[in-house]
PDB file of N, CA and C in Angstrom:
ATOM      1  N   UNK A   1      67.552 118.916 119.249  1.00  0.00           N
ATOM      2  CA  UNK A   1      67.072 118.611 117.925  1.00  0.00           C
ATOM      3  C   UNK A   1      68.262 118.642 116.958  1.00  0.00           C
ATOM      4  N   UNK A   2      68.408 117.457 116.477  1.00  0.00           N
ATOM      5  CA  UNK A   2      69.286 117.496 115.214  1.00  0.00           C
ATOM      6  C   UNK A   2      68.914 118.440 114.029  1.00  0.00           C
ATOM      7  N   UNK A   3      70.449 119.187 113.554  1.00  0.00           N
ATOM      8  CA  UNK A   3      69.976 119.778 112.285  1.00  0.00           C
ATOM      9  C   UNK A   3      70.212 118.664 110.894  1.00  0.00           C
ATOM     10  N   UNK A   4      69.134 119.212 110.039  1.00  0.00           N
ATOM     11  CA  UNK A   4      69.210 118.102 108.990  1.00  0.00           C
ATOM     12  C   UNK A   4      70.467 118.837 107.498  1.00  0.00           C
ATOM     13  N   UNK A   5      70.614 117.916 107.122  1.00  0.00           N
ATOM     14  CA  UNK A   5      71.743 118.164 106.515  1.00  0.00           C
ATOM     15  C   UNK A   5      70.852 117.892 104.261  1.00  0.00           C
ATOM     16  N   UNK A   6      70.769 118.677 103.686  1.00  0.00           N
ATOM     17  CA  UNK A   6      70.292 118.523 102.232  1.00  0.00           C
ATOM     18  C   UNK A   6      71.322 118.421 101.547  1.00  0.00           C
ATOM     19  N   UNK A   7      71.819 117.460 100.708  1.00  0.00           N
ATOM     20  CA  UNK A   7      72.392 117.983  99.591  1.00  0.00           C
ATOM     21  C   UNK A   7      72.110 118.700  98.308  1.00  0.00           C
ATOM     22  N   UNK A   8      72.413 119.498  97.858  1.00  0.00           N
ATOM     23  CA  UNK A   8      72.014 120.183  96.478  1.00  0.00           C
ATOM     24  C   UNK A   8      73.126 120.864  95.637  1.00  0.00           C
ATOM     25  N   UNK A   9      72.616 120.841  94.427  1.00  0.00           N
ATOM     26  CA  UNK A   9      73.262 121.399  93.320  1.00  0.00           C
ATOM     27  C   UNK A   9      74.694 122.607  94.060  1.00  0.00           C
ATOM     28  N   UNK A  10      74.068 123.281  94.968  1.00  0.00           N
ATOM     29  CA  UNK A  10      74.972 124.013  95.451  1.00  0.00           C
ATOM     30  C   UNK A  10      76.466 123.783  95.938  1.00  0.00           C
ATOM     31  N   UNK A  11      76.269 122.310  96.380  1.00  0.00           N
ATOM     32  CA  UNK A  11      77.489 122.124  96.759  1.00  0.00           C
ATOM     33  C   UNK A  11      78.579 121.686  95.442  1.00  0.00           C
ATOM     34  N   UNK A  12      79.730 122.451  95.591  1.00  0.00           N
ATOM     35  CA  UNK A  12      80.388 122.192  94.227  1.00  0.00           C
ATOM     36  C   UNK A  12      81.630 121.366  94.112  1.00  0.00           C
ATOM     37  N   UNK A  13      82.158 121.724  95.502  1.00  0.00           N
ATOM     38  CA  UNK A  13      83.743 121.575  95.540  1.00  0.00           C
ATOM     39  C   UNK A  13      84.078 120.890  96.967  1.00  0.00           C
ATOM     40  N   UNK A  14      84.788 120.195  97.289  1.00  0.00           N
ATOM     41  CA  UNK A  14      85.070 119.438  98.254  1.00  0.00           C
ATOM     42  C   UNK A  14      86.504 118.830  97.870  1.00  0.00           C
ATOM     43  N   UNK A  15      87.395 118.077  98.884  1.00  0.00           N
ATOM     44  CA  UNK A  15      88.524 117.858  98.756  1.00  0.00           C
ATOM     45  C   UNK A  15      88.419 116.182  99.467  1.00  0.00           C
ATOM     46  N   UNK A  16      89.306 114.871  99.023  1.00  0.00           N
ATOM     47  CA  UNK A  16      89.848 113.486  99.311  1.00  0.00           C
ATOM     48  C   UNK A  16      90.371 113.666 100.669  1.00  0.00           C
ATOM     49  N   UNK A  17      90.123 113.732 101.389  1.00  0.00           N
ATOM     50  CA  UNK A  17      90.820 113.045 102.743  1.00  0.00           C
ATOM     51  C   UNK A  17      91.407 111.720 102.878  1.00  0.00           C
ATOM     52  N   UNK A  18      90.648 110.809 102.363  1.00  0.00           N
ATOM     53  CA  UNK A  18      91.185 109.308 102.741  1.00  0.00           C
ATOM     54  C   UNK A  18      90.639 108.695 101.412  1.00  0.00           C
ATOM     55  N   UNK A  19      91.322 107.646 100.840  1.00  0.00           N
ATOM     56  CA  UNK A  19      90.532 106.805  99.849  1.00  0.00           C
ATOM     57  C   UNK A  19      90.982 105.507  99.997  1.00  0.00           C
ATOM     58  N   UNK A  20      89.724 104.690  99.117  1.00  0.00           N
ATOM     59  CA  UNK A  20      90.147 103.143  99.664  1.00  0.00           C
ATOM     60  C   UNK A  20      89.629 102.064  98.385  1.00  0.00           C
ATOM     61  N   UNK A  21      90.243 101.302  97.646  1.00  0.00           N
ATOM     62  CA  UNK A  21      89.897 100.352  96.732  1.00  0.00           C
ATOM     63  C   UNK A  21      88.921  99.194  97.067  1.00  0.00           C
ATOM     64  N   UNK A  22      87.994  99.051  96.551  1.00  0.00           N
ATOM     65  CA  UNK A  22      86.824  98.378  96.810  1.00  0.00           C
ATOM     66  C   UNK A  22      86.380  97.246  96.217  1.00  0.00           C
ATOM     67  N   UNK A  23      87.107  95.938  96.819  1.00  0.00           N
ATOM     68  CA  UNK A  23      86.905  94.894  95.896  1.00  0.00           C
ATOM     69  C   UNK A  23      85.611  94.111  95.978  1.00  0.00           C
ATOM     70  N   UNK A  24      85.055  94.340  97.803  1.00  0.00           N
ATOM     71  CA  UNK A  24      83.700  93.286  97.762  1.00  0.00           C
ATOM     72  C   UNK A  24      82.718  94.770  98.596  1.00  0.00           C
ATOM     73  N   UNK A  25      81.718  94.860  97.951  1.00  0.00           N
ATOM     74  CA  UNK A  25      80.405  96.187  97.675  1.00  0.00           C
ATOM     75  C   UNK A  25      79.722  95.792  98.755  1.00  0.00           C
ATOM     76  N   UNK A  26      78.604  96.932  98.868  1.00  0.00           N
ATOM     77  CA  UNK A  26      77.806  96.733  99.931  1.00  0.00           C
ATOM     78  C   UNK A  26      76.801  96.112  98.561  1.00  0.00           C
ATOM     79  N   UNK A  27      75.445  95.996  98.415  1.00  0.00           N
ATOM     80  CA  UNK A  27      74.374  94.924  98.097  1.00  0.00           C
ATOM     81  C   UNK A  27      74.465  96.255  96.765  1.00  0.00           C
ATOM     82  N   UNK A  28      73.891  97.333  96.808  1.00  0.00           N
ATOM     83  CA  UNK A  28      73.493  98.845  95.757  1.00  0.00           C
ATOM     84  C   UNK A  28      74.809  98.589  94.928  1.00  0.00           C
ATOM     85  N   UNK A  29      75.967  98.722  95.475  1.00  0.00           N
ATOM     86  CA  UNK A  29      77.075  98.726  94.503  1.00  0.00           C
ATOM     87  C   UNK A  29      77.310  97.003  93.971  1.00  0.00           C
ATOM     88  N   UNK A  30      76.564  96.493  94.610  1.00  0.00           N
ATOM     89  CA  UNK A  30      76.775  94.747  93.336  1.00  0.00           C
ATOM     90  C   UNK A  30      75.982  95.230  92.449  1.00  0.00           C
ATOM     91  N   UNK A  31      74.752  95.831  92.862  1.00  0.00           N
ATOM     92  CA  UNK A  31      73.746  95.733  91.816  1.00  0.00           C
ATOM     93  C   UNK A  31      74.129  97.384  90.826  1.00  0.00           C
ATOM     94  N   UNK A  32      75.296  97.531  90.676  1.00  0.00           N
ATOM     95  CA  UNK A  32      75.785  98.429  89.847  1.00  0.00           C
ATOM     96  C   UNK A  32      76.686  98.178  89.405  1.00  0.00           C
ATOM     97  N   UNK A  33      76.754  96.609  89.290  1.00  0.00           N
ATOM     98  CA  UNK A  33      78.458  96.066  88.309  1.00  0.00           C
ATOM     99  C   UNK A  33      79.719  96.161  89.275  1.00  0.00           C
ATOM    100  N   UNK A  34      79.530  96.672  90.344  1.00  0.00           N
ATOM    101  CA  UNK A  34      81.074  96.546  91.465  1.00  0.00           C
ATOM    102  C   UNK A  34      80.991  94.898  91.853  1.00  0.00           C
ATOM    103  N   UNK A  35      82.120  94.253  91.569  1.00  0.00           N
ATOM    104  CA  UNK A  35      82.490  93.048  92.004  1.00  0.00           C
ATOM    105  C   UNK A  35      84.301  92.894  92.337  1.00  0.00           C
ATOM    106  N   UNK A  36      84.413  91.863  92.787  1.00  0.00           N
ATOM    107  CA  UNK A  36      85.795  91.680  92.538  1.00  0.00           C
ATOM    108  C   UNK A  36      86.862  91.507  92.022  1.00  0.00           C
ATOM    109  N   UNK A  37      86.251  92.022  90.287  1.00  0.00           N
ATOM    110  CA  UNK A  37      86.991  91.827  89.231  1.00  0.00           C
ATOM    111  C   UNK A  37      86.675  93.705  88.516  1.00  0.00           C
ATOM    112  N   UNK A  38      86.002  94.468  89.170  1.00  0.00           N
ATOM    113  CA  UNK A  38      85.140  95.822  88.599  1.00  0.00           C
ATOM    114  C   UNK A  38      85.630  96.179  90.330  1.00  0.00           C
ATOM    115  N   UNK A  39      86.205  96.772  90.854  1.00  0.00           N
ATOM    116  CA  UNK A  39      86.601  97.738  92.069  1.00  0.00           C
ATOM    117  C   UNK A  39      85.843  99.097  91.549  1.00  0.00           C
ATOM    118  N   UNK A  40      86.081 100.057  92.606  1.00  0.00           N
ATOM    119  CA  UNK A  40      85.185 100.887  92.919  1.00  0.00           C
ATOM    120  C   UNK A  40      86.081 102.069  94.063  1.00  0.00           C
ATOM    121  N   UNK A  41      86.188 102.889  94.054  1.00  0.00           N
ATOM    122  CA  UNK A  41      86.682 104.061  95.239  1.00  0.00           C
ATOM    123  C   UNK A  41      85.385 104.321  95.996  1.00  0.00           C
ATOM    124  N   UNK A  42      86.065 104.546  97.337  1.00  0.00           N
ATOM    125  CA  UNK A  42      85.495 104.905  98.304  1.00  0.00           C
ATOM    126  C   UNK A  42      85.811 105.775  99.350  1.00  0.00           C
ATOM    127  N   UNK A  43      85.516 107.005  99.662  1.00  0.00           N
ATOM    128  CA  UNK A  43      86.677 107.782 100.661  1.00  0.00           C
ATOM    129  C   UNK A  43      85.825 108.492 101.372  1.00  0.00           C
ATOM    130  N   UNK A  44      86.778 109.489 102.272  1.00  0.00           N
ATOM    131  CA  UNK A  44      86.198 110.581 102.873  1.00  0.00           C
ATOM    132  C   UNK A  44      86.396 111.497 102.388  1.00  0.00           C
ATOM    133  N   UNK A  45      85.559 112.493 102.106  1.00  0.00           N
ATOM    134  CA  UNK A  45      85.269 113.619 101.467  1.00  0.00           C
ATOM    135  C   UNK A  45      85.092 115.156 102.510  1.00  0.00           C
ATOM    136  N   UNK A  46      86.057 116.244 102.542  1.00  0.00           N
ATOM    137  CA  UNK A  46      85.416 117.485 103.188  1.00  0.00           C
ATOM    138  C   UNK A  46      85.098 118.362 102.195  1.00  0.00           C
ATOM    139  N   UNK A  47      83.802 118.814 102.690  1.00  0.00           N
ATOM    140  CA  UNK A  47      82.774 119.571 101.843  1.00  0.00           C
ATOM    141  C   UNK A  47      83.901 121.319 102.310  1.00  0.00           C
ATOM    142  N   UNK A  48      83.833 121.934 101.708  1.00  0.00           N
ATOM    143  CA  UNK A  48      83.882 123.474 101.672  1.00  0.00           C
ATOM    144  C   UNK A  48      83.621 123.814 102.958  1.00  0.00           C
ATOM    145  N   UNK A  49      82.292 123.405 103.644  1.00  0.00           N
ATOM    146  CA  UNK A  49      81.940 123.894 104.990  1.00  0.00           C
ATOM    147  C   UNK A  49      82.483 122.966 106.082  1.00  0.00           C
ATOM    148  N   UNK A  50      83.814 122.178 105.846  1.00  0.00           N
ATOM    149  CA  UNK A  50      84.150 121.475 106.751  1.00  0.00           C
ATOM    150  C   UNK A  50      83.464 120.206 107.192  1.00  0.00           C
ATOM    151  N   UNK A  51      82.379 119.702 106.670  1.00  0.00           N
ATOM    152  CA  UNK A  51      81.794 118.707 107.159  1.00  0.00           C
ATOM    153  C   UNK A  51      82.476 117.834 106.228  1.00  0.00           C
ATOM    154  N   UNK A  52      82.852 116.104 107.204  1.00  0.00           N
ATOM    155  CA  UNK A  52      83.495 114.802 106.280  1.00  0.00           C
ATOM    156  C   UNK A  52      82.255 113.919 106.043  1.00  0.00           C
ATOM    157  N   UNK A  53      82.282 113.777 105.152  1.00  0.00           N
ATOM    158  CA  UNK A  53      81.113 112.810 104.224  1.00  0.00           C
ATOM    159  C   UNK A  53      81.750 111.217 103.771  1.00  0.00           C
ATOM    160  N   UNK A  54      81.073 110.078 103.977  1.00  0.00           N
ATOM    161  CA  UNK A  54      81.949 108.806 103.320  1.00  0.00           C
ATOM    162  C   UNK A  54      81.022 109.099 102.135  1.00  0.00           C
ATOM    163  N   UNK A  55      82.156 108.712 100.459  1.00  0.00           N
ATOM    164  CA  UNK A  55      80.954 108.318  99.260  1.00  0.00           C
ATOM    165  C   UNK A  55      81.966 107.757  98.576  1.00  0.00           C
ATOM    166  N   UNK A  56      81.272 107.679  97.527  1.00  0.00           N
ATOM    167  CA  UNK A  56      81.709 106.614  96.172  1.00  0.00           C
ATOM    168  C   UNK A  56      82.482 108.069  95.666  1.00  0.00           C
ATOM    169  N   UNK A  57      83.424 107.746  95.161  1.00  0.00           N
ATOM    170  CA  UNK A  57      83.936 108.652  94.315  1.00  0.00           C
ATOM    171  C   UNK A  57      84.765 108.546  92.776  1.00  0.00           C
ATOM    172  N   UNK A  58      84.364 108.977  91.973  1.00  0.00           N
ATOM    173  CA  UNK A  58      84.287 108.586  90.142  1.00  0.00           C
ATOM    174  C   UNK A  58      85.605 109.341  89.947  1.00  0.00           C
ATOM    175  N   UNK A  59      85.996 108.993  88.457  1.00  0.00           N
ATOM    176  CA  UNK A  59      87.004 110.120  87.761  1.00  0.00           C
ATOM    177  C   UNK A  59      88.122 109.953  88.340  1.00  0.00           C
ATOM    178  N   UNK A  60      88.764 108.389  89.259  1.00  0.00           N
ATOM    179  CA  UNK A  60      90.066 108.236  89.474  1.00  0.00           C
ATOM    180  C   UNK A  60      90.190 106.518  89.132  1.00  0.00           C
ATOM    181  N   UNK A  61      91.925 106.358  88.916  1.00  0.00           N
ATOM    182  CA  UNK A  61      91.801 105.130  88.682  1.00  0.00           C
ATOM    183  C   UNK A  61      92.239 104.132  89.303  1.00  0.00           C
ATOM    184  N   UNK A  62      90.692 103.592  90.092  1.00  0.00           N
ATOM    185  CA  UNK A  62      91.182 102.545  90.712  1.00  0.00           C
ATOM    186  C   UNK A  62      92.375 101.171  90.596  1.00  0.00           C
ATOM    187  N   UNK A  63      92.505 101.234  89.289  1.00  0.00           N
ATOM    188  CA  UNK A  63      93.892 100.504  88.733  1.00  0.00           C
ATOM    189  C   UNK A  63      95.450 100.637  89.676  1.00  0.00           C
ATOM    190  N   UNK A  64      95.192 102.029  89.670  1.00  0.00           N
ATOM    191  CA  UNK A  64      96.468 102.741  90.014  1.00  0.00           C
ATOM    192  C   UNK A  64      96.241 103.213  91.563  1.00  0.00           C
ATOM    193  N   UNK A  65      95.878 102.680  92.515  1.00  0.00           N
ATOM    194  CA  UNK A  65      95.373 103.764  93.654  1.00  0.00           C
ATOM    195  C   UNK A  65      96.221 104.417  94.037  1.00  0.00           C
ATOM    196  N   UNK A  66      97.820 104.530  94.084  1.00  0.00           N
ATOM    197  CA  UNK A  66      98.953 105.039  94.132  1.00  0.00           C
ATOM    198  C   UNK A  66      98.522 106.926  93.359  1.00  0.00           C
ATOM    199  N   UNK A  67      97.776 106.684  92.502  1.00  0.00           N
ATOM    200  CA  UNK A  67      97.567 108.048  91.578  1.00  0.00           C
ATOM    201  C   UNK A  67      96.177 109.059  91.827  1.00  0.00           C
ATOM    202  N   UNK A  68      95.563 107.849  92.975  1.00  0.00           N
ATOM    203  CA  UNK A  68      94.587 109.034  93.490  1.00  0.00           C
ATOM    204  C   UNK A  68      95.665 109.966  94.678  1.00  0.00           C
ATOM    205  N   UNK A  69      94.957 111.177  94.368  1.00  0.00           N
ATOM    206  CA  UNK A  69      96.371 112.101  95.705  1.00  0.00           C
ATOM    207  C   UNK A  69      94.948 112.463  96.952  1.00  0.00           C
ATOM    208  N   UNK A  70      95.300 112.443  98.200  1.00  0.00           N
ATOM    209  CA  UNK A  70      95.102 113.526  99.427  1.00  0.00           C
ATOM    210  C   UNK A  70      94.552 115.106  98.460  1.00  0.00           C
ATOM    211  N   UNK A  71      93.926 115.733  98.866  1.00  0.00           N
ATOM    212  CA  UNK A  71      93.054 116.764  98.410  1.00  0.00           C
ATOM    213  C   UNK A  71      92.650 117.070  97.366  1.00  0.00           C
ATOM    214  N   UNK A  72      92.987 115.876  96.150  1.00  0.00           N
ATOM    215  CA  UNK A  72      92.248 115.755  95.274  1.00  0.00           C
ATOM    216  C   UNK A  72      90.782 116.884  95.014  1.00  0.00           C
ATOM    217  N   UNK A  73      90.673 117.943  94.793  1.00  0.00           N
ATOM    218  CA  UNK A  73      89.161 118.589  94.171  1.00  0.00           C
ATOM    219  C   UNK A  73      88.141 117.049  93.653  1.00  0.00           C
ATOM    220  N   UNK A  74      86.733 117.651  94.336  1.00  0.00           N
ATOM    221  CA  UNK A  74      85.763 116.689  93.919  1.00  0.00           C
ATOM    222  C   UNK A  74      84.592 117.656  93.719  1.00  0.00           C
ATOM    223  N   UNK A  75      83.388 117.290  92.769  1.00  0.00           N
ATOM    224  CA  UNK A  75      82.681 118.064  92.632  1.00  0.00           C
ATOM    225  C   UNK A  75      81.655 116.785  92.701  1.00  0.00           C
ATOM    226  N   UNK A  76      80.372 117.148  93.764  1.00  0.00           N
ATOM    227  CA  UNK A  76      78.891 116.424  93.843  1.00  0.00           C
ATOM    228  C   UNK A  76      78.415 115.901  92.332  1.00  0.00           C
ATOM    229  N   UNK A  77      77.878 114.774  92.656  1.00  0.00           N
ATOM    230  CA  UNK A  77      77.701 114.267  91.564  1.00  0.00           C
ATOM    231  C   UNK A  77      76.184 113.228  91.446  1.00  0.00           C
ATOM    232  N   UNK A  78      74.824 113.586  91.134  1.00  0.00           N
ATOM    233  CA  UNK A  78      73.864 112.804  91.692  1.00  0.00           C
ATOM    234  C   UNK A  78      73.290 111.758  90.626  1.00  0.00           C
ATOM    235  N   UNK A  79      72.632 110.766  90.965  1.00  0.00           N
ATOM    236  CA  UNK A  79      72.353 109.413  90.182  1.00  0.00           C
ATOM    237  C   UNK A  79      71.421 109.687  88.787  1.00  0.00           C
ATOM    238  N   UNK A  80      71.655 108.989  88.390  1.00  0.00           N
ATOM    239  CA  UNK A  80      70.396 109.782  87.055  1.00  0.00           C
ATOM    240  C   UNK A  80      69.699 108.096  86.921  1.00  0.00           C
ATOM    241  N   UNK A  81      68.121 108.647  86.474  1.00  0.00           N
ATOM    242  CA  UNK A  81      67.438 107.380  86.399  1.00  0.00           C
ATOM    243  C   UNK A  81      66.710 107.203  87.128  1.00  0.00           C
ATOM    244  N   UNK A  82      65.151 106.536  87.276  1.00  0.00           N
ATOM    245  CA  UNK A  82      64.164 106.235  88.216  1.00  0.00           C
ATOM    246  C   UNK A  82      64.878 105.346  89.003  1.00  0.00           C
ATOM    247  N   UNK A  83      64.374 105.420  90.210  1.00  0.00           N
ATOM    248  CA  UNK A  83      64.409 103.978  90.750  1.00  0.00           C
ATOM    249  C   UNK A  83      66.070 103.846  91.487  1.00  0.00           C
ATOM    250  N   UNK A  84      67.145 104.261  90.797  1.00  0.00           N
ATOM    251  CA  UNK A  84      68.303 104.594  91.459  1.00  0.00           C
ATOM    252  C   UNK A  84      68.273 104.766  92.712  1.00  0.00           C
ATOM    253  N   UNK A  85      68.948 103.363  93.310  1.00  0.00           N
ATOM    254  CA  UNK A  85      69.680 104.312  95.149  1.00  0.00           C
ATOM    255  C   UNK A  85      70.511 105.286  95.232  1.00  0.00           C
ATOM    256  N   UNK A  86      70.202 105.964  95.909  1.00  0.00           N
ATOM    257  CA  UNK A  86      70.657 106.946  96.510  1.00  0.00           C
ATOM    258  C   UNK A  86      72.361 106.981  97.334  1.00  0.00           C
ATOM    259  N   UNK A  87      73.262 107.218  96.212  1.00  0.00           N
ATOM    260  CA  UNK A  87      74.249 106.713  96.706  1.00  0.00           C
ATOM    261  C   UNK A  87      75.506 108.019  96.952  1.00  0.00           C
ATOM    262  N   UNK A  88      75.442 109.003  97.707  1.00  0.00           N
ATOM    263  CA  UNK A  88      76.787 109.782  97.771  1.00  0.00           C
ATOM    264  C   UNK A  88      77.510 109.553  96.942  1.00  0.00           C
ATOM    265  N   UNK A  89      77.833 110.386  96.339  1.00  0.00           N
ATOM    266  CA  UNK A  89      78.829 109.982  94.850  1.00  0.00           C
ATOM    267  C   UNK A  89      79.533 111.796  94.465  1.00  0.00           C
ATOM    268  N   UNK A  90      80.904 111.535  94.292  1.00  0.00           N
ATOM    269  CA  UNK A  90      81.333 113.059  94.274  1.00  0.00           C
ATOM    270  C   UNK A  90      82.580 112.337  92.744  1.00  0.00           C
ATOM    271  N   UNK A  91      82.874 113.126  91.714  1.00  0.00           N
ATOM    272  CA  UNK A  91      83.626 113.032  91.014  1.00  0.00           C
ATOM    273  C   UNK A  91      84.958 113.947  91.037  1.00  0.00           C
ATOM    274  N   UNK A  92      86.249 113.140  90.722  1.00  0.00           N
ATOM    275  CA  UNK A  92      87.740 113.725  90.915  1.00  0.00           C
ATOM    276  C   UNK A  92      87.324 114.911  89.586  1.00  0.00           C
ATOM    277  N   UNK A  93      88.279 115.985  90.171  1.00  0.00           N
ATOM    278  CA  UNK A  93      88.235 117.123  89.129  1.00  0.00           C
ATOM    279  C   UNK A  93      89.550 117.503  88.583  1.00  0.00           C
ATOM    280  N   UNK A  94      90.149 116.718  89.138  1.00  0.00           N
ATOM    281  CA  UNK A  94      92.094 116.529  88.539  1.00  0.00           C
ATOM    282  C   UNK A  94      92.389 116.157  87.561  1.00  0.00           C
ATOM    283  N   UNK A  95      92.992 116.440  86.751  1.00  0.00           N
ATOM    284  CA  UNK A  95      93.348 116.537  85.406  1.00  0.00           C
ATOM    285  C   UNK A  95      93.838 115.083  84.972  1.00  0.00           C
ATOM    286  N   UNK A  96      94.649 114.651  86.331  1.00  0.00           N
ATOM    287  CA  UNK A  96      95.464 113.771  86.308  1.00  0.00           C
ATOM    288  C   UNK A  96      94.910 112.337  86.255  1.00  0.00           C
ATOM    289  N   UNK A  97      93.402 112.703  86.768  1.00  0.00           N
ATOM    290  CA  UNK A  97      92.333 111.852  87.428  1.00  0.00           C
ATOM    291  C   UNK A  97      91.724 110.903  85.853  1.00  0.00           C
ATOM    292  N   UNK A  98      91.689 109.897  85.885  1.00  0.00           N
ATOM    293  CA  UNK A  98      90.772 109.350  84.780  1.00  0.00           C
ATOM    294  C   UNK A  98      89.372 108.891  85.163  1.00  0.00           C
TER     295      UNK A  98
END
């Protein structure tokens, strides 16, 4: 039996493993303004408890991908609004981060 995995408020802090500039979206991120002129981050994420997560990740600038760093701090971040997909989403907590 698989264990199931919840996300919640609890989780706070997590670190960038890998990141990647996102010029053409899956279908949820067109229909959130990501196109090929509007990019988007995308990476792997380790949670505190060691588990790697793929998500969207906010608060860096895709302009510059040179200026997102490797262990970057990220803190969970969930959709606001009815009707919203459900999209993994963690925000940079680096100062450096826009």
């Amino acid at each position: 039996m698989a264990a199931e995995l919840a996300f919640s408020e609890g989780i706070r802090v997590a670190n960038i493993l890998i990141d990647d500039d996102v010029a053409v979206g899956t279908s949820s991120m067109v229909a959130e303004g990501y196109d090929r002129y509007r990019h988007y981050c995308c990476g792997i994420v380790e949670l505190d408890e060691g588990l790697r997560v793929s998500a969207h990740i906010l608060g860096v600038d895709v302009q510059d991908p040179s200026s997102i760093e490797i262990g970057t701090p990220v803190t969970i971040e969930f959709p606001e609004g009815e009707g919203k997909p459900m999209v993994l989403t963690f925000r940079a907590m680096s100062s450096r981060s826009k």
